[in-house]
N, C-alpha and C. Protein backbone atom coordinates (compact mmCIF):
# COMPACT_ATOMS: atom_id res chain seq x y z
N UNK A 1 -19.50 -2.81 -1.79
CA UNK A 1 -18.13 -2.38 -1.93
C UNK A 1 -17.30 -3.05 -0.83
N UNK A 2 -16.21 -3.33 -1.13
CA UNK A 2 -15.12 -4.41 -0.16
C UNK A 2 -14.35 -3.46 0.40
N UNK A 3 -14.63 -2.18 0.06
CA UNK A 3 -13.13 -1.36 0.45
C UNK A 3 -13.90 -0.09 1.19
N UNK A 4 -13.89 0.22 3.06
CA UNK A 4 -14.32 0.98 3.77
C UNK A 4 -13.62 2.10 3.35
N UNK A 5 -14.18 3.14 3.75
CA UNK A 5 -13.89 4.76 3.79
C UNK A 5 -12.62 5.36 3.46
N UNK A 6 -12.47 5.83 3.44
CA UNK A 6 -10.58 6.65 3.05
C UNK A 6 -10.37 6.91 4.34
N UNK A 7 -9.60 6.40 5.20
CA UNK A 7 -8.68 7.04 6.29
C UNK A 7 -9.39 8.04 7.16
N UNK A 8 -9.02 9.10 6.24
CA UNK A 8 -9.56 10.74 6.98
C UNK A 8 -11.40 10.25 7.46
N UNK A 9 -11.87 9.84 6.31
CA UNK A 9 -13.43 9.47 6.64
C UNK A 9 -14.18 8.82 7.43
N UNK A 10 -12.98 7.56 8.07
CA UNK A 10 -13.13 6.09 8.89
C UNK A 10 -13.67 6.79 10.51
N UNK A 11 -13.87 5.83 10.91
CA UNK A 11 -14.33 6.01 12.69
C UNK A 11 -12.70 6.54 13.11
N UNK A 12 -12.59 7.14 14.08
CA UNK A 12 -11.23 7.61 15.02
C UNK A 12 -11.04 6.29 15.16
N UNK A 13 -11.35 4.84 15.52
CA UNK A 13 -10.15 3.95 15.90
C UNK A 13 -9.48 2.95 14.56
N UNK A 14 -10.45 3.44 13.29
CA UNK A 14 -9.63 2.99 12.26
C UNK A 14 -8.75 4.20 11.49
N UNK A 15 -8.65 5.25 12.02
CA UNK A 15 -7.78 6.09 11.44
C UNK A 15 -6.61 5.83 11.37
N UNK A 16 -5.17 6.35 10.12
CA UNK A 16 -4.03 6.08 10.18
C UNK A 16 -3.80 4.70 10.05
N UNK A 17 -5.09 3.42 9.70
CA UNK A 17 -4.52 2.54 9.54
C UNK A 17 -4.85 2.24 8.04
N UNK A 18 -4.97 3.01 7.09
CA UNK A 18 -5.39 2.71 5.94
C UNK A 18 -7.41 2.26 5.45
N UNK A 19 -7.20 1.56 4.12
CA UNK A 19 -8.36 0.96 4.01
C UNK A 19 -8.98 -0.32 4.67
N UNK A 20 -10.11 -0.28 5.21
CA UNK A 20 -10.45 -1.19 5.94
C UNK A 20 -10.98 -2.12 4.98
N UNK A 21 -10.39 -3.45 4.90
CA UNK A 21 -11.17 -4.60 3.39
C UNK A 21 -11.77 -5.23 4.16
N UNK A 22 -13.09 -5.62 3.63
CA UNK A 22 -14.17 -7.00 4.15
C UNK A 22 -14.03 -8.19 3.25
N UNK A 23 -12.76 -8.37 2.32
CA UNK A 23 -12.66 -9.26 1.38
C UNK A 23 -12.28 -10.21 1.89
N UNK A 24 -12.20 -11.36 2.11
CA UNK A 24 -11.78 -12.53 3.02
C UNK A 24 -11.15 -12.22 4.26
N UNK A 25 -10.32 -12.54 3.96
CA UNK A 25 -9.17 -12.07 5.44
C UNK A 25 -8.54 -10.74 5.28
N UNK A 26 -8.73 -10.21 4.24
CA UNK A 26 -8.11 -8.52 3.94
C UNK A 26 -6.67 -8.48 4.13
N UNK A 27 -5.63 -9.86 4.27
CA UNK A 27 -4.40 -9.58 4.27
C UNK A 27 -3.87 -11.08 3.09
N UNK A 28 -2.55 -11.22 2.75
CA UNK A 28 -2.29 -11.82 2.08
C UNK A 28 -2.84 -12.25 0.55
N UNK A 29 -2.92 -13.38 0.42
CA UNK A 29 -4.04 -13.66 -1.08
C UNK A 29 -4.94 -12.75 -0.96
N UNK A 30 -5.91 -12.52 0.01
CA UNK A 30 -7.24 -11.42 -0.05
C UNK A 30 -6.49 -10.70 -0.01
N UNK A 31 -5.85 -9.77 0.03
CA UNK A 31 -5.48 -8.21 -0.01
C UNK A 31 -5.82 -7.84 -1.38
N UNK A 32 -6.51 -6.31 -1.20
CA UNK A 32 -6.83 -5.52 -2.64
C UNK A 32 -5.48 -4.65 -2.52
N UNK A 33 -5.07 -4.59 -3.87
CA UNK A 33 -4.15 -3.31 -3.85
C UNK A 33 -4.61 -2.75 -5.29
N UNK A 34 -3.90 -1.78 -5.63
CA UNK A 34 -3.55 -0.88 -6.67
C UNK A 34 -3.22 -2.02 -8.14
N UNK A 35 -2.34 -2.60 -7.77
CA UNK A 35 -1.66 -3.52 -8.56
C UNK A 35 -0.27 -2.69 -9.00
N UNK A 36 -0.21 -1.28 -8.47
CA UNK A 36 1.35 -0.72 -9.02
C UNK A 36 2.34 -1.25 -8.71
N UNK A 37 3.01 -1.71 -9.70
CA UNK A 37 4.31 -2.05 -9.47
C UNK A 37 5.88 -1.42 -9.28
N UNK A 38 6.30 -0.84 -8.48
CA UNK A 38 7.32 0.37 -8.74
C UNK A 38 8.96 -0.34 -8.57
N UNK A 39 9.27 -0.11 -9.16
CA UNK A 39 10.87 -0.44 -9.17
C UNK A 39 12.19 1.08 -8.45
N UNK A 40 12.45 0.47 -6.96
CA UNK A 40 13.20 1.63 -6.28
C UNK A 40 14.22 1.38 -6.72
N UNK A 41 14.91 0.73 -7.37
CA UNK A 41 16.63 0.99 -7.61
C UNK A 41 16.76 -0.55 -8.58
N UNK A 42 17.85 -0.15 -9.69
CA UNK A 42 17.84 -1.11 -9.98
C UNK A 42 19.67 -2.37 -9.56
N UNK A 43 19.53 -1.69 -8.39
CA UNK A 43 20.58 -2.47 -7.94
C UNK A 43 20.24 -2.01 -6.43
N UNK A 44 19.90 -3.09 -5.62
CA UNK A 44 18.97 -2.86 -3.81
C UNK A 44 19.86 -3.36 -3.13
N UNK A 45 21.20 -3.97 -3.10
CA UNK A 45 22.25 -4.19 -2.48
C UNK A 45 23.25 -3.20 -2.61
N UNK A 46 23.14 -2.19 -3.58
CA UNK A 46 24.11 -1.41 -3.62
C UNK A 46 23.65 0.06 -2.92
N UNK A 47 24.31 1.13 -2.29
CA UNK A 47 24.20 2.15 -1.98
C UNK A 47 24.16 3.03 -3.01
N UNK A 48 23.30 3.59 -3.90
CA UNK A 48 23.58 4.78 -4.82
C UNK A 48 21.99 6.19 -4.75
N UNK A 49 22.00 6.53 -5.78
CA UNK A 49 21.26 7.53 -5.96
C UNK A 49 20.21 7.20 -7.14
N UNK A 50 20.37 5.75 -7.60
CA UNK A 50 19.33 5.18 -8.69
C UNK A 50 18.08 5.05 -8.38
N UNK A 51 16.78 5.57 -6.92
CA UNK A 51 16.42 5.45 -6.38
C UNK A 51 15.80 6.92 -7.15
N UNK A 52 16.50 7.88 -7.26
CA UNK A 52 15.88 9.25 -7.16
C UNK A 52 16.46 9.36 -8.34
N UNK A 53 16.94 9.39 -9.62
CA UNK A 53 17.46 8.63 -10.81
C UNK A 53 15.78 8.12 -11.81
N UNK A 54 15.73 6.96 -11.05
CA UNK A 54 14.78 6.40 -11.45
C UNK A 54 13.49 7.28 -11.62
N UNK A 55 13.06 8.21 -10.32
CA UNK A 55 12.20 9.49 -10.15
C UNK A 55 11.88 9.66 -11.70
C-alpha cells in the first residue's frame, strides 16, 4: 500500500500532516488524491454567496 495510516493513527511527528505517500516523490505528478473535483463558485473574481448556493 502507497498510502500510510490516517492521521489520528500515524507516529506523533506525522500527525496533522495528512497521508504519508511512498509513491515517488508523494508531491506533484506523484501525488495520490481522491480525484474530486469541486467547483467553489462559479464566478472566483466576484464577491457573492454562489459558494454556499452551490452547497
Amino acid at each position: 500500500d502507497l498510502v500510510g495510516p490516517e492521521p489520528e493513527a500515524a507516529p506523533l511527528e506525522q500527525m496533522g500532516l495528512g497521508w504519508k505517500s511512498s509513491y515517488g516523490t508523494g508531491t506533484g505528478k506523484d501525488a495520490i488524491t481522491t480525484g474530486i473535483e469541486v467547483v467553489w463558485t462559479n464566478t472566483p473574481t466576484k464577491w457573492d454567496n454562489s459558494f454556499l448556493e452551490i452547497l
